[in-house]
Protein backbone atom coordinates (compact mmCIF):
# COMPACT_ATOMS: atom_id res chain seq x y z
CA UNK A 1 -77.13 30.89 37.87
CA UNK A 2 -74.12 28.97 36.42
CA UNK A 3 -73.17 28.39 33.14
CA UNK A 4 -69.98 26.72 31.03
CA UNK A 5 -68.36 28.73 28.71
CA UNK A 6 -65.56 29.11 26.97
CA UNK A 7 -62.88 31.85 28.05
CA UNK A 8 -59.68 33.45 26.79
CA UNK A 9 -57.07 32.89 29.69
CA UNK A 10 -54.11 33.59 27.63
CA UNK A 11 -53.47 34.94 24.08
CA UNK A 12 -52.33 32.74 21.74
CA UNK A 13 -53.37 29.75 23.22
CA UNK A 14 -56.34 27.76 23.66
CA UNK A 15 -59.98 28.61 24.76
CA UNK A 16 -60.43 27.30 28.21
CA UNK A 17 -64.02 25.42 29.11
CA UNK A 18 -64.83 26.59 32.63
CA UNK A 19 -68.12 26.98 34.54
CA UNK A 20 -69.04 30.99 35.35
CA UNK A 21 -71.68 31.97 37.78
CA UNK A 22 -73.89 34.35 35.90
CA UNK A 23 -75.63 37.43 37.78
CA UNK A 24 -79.11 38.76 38.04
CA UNK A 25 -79.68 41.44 34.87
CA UNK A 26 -79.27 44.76 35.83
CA UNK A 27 -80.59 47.97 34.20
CA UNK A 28 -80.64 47.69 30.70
CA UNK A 29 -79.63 43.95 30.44
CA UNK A 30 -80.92 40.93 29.11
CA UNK A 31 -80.09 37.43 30.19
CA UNK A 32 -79.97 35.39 27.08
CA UNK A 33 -79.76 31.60 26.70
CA UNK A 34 -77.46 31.42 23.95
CA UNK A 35 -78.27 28.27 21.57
CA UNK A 36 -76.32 29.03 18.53
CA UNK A 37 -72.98 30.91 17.90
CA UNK A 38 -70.65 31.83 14.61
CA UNK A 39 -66.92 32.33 15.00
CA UNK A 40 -65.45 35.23 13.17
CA UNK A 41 -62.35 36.16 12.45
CA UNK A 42 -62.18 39.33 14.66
CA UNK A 43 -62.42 36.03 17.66
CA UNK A 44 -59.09 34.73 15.87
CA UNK A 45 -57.74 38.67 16.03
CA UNK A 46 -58.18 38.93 19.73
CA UNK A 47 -57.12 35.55 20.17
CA UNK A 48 -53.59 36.57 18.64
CA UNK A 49 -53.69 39.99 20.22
CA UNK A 50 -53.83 41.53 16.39
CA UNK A 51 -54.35 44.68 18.23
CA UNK A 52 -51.93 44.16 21.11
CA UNK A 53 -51.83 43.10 24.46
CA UNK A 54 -55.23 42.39 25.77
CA UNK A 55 -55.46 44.26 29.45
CA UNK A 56 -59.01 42.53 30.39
CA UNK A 57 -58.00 38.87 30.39
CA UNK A 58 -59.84 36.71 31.29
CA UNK A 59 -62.38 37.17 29.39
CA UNK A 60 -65.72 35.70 27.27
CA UNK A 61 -65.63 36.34 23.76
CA UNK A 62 -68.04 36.19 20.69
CA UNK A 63 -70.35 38.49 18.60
CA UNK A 64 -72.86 36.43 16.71
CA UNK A 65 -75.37 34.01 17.86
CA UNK A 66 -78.70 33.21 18.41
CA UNK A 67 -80.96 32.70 21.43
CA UNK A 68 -83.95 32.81 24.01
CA UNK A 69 -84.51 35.62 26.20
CA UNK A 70 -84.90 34.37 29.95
CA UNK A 71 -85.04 38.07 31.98
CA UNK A 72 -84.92 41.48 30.91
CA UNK A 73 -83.53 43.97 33.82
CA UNK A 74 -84.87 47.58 34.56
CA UNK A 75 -85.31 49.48 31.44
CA UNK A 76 -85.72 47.41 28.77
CA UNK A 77 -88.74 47.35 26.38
CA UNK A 78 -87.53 46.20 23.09
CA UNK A 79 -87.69 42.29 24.16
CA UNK A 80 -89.83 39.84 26.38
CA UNK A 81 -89.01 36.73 28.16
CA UNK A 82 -89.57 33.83 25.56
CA UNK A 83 -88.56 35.73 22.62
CA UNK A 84 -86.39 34.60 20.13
CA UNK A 85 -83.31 37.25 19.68
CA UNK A 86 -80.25 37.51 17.03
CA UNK A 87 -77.19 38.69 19.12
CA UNK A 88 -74.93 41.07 17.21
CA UNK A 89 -72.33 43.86 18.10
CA UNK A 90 -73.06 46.92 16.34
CA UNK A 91 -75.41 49.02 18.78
CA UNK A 92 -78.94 48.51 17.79
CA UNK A 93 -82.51 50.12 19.42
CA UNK A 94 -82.89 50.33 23.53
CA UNK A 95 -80.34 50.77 26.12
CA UNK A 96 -77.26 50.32 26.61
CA UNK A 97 -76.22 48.48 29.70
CA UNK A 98 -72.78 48.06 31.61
CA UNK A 99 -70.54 45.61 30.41
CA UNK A 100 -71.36 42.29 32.69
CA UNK A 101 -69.05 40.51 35.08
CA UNK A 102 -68.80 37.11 35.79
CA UNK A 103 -66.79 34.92 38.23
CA UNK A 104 -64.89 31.75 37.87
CA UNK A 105 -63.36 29.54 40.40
CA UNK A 106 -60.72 28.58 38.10
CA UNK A 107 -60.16 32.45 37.21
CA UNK A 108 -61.80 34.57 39.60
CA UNK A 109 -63.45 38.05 37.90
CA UNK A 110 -64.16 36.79 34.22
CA UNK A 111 -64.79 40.64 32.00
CA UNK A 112 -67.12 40.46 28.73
CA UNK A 113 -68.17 43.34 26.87
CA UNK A 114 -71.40 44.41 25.88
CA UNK A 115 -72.36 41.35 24.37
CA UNK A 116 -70.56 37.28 24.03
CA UNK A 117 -71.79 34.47 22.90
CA UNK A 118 -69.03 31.70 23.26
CA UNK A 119 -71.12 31.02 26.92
CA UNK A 120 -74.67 28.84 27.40
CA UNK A 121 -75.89 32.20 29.31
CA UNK A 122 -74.95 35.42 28.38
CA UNK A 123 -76.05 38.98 29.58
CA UNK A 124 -75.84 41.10 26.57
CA UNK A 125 -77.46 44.80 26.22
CA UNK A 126 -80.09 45.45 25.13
CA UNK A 127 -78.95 47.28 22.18
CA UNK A 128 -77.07 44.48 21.25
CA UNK A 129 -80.14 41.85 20.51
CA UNK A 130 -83.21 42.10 17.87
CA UNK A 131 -86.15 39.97 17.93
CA UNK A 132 -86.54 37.44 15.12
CA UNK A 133 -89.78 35.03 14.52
CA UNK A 134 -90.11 31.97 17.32
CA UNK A 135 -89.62 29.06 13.94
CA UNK A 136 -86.47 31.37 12.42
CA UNK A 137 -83.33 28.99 12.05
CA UNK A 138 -81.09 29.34 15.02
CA UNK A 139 -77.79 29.12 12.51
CA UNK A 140 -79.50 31.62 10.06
CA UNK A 141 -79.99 34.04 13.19
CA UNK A 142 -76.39 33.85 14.69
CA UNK A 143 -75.41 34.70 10.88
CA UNK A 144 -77.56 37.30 10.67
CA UNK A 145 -75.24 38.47 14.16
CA UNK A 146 -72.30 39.72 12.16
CA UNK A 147 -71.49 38.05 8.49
CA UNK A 148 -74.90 39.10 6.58
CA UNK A 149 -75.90 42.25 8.01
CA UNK A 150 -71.23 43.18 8.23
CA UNK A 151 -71.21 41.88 4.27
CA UNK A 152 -74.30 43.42 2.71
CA UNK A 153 -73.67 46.54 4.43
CA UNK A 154 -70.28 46.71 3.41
CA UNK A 155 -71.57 46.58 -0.29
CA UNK A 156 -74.52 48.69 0.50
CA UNK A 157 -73.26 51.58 2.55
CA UNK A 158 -69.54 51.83 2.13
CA UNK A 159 -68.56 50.81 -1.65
CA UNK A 160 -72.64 51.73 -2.34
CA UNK A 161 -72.21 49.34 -5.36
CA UNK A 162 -74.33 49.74 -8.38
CA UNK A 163 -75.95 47.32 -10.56
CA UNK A 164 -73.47 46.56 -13.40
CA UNK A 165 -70.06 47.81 -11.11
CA UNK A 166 -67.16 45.15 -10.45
CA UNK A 167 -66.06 44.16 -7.46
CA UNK A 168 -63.57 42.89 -5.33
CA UNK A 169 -63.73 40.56 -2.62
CA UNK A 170 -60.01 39.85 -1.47
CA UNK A 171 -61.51 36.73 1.62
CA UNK A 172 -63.95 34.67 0.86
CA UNK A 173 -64.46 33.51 4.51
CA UNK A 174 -67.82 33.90 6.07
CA UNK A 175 -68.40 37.54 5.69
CA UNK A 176 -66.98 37.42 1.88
CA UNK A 177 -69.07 34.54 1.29
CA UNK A 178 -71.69 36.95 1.88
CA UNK A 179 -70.78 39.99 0.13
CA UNK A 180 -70.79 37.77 -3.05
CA UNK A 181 -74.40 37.26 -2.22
CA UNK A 182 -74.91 40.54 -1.56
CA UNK A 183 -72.76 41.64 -4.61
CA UNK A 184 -75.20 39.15 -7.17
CA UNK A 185 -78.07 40.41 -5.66
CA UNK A 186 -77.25 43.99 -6.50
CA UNK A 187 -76.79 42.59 -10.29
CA UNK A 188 -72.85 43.70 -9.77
CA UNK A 189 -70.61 42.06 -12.39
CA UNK A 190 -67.80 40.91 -12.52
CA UNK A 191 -67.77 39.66 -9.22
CA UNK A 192 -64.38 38.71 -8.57
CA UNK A 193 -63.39 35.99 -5.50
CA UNK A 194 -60.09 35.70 -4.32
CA UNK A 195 -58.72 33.25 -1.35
CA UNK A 196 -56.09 30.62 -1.17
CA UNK A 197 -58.39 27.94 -0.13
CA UNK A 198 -60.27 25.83 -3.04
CA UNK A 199 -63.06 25.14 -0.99
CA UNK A 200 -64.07 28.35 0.40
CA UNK A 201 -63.26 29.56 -3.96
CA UNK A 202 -65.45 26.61 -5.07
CA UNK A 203 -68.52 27.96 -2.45
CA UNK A 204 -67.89 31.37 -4.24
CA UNK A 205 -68.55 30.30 -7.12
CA UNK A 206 -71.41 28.14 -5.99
CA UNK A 207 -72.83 31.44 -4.48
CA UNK A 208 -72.12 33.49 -7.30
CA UNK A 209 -68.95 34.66 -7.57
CA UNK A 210 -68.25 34.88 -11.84
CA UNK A 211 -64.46 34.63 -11.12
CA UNK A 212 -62.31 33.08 -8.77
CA UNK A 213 -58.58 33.31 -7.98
CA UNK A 214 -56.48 31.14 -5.73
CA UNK A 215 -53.33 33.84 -4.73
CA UNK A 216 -51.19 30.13 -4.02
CA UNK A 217 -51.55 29.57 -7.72
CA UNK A 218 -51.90 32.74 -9.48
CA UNK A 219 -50.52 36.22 -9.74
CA UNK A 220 -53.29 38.52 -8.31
CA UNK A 221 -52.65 41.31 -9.95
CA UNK A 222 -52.10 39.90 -13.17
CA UNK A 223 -55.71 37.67 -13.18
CA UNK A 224 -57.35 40.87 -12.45
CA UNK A 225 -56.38 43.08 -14.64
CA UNK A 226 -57.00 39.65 -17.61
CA UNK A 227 -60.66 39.84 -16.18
CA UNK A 228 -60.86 43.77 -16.17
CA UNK A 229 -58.40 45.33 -18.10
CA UNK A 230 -55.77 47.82 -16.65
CA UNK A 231 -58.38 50.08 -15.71
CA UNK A 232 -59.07 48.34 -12.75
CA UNK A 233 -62.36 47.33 -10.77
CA UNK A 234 -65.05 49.45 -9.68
CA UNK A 235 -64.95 48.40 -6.32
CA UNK A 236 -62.18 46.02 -4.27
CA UNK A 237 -62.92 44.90 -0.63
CA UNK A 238 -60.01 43.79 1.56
CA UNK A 239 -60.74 41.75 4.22
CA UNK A 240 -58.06 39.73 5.08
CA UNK A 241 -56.37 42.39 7.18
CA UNK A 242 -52.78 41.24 5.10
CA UNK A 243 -50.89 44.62 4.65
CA UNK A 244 -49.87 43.54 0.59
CA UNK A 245 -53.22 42.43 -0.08
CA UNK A 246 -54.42 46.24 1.15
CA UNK A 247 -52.07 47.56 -1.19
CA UNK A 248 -52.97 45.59 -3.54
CA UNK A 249 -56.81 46.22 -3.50
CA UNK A 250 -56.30 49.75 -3.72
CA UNK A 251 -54.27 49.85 -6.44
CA UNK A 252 -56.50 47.54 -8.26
CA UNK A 253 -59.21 49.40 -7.86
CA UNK A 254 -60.06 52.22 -10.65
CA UNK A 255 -58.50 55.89 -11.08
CA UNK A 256 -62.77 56.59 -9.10
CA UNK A 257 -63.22 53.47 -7.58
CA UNK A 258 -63.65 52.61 -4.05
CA UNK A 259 -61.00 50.65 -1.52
CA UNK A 260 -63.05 49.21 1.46
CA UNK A 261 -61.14 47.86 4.24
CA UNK A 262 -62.41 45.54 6.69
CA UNK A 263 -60.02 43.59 7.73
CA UNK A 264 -57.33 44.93 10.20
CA UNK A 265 -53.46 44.04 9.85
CA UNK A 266 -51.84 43.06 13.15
CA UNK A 267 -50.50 46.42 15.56
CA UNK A 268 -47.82 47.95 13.95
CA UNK A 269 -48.25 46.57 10.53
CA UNK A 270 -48.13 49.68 8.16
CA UNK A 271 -49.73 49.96 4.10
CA UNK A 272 -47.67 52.00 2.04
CA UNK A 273 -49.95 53.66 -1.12
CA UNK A 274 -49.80 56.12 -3.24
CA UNK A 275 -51.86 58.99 -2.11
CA UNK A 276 -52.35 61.68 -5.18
CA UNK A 277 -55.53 59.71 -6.80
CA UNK A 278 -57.34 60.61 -3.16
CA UNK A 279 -57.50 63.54 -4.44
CA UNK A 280 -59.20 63.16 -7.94
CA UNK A 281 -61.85 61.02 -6.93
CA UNK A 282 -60.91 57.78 -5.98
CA UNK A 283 -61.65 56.57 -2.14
CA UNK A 284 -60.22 54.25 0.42
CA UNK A 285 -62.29 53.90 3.81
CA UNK A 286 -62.36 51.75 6.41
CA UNK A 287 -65.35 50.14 7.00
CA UNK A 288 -67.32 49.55 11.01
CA UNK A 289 -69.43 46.77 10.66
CA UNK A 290 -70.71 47.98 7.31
CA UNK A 291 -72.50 50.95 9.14
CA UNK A 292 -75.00 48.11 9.58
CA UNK A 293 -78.26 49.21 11.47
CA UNK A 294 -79.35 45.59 13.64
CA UNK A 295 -82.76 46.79 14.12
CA UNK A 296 -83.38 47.58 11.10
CA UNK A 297 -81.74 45.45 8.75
CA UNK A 298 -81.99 42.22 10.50
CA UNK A 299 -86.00 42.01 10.21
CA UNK A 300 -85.49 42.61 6.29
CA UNK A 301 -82.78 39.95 5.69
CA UNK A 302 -85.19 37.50 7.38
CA UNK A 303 -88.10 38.70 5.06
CA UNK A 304 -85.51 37.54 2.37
CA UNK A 305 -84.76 34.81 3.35
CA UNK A 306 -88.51 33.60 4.19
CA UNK A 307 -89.24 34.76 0.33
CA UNK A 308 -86.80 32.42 -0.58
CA UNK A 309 -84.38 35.61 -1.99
CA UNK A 310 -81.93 35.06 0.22
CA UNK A 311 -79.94 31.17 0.78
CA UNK A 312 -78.15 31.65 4.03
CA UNK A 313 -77.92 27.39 4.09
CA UNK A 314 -74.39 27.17 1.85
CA UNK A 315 -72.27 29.20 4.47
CA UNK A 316 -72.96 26.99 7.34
CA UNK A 317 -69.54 25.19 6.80
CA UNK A 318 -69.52 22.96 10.15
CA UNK A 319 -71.15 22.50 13.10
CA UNK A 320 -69.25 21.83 16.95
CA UNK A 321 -70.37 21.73 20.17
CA UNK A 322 -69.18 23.83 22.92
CA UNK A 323 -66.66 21.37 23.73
CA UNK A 324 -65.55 21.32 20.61
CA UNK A 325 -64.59 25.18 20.08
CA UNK A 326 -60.83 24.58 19.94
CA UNK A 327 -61.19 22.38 17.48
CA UNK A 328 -63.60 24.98 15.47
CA UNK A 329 -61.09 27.65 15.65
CA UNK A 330 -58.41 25.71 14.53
CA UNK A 331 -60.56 24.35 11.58
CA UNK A 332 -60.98 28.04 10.63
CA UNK A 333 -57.40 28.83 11.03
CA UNK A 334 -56.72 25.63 8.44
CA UNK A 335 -58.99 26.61 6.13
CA UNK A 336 -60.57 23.39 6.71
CA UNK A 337 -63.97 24.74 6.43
CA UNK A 338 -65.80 26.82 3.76
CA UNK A 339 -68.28 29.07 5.62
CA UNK A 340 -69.17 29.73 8.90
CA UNK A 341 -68.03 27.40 11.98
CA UNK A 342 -71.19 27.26 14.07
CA UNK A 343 -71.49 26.09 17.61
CA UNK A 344 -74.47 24.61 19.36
CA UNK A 345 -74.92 24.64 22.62
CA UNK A 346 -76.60 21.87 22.99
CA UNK A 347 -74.04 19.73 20.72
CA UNK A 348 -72.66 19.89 17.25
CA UNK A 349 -73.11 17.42 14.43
């Protein structure tokens, strides 16, 4: 079977549009026709080669979308043909299949890892989709890929924030944009948005966010400490991957509070902090994914949002077609949009 997608030739430069020809499933592999796909940040990172030179160009990239399964391969029982899936990358239930290949004319052998979703077809393993309901919003499902179950498990399981705590939230991109949510709906307050675009600060507030601070404008450290005192916020997330604004969130953060990172500086890139509160209480972690469980999370974020509890609408920012992805990824690199850039297969709008 063939399929267009769009491939990473060469870092830093453009996403090239290119027809693949996609294999049979093997064990432990689903053939998924992607309909819907989110761009994240980590898609900039490997773009720029944040983490250094890439050594399996060319390749497909992607991490969040949603889709139709066509053919499951030997092995799989957690999905059917005709089933609606969310594609994510943290490992979920079933197998775990070998990363596909696909060839190119234009590029010969074409790697992807255990799941994409910047192609029409994708094989992706099976622990890396989870069934959603036939009617469930195909932008609310690619969402549900990386930003909401990343963002509310960041809140949940690393900072575990408590009703009444302050936090944080150094990014309001499409995964901060959720934390906010996820920070209201814990009752958490202040919540504190920082960013240096006015959109993506206005959408915080929108969504919840009781404060908001534009770093272009205003001294970070200084508008914190007016909205919290010296003592410093219960909880900061960084998640810009900016070495000062690591710093900074940790030393913001209280003499017990927790430092979340989930952004990554570029290779190389060092923090410097002061160590000696480690060791009275207060904590700085890294954070994978927000320890999110796919499986088991995703099927209780929909329930939200069916109840109405959860409003995933606001951080669909804009929507592109496939042909359009260059232009979506530069539109995120602007700051041009507030929320998440979507693609559609079938065409943007």
């Amino acid at each position: 079977m063939k399929s267009r997608a769009a491939i990473l030739v060469e870092q830093h430069q453009p996403l090239e549009l290119d027809e693949i020809e996609v294999p049979s499933p093997g064990r432990g592999q689903v053939l998924v026709r992607v309909l819907c796909s989110g761009i994240c940040g980590s898609q900039l990172g490997e773009i720029d080669g944040v983490k250094g030179p890439d050594r399996y160009l060319p390749h497909l990239l992607g991490h969040e979308g949603c889709g139709t399964v066509l053919e499951c391969g030997n092995g799989v029982t957690t999905v059917s043909p005709g089933d609606r899936v969310v594609l994510h990358w943290r490992p979920g239930s079933g197998l775990e299949g070998s990363p596909p290949q696909y060839e190119s004319a234009a590029h010969g052998k074409v790697n992807a890892g255990w799941v994409t979703t910047f192609n029409e077809l994708a094989l992706v393993s099976e622990n890396r989709v989870t069934v959603v309901p036939q009617d469930f919003d195909l932008e609310y499902g690619a969402l549900m890929g990386c930003a909401v179950t990343t963002a509310f498990g960041v809140v949940h399981n690393n900072a575990r924030l408590r009703r009444g705590e302050s936090i944080l939230i150094l990014g309001a991109g499409g995964i901060g944009l959720s934390m906010i949510q996820a920070a209201v709906l814990t009752g958490a307050s202040p919540v504190i948005a920082v960013d240096i675009h006015d959109n993506r600060l206005e959408l915080a507030a929108a969504l919840g966010a009781t404060h908001c601070i534009n770093t272009k404008k205003t001294g970070l450290k200084d508008a914190v400490r007016e909205i919290v005192g010296n003592a410093g916020v219960d909880v900061a997330v960084e998640n810009t991957g900016r070495v000062e604004l690591i710093e900074a969130a940790y030393e913001l953060s209280a003499a017990r509070g927790r430092t979340i990172l989930v952004g990554v500086p570029p290779k190389g890139h060092k923090a410097c902090i002061y160590t000696l509160p480690l060791h009275f209480g207060k904590v700085l972690t890294g954070s994978h994914g927000g320890e999110a469980e796919p499986d088991r999370d995703i099927p209780r974020y929909v329930d939200m949002v069916r109840k109405g509890l959860l409003d995933l609408k606001p951080l669909v920012g804009a929507r592109y077609s496939l042909d359009q992805i260059n232009e979506a990824i530069a539109d995120m690199r602007s700051g041009a949009v507030a929320g998440r850039c979507m693609i559609h297969m079938e065409g943007g709008s």
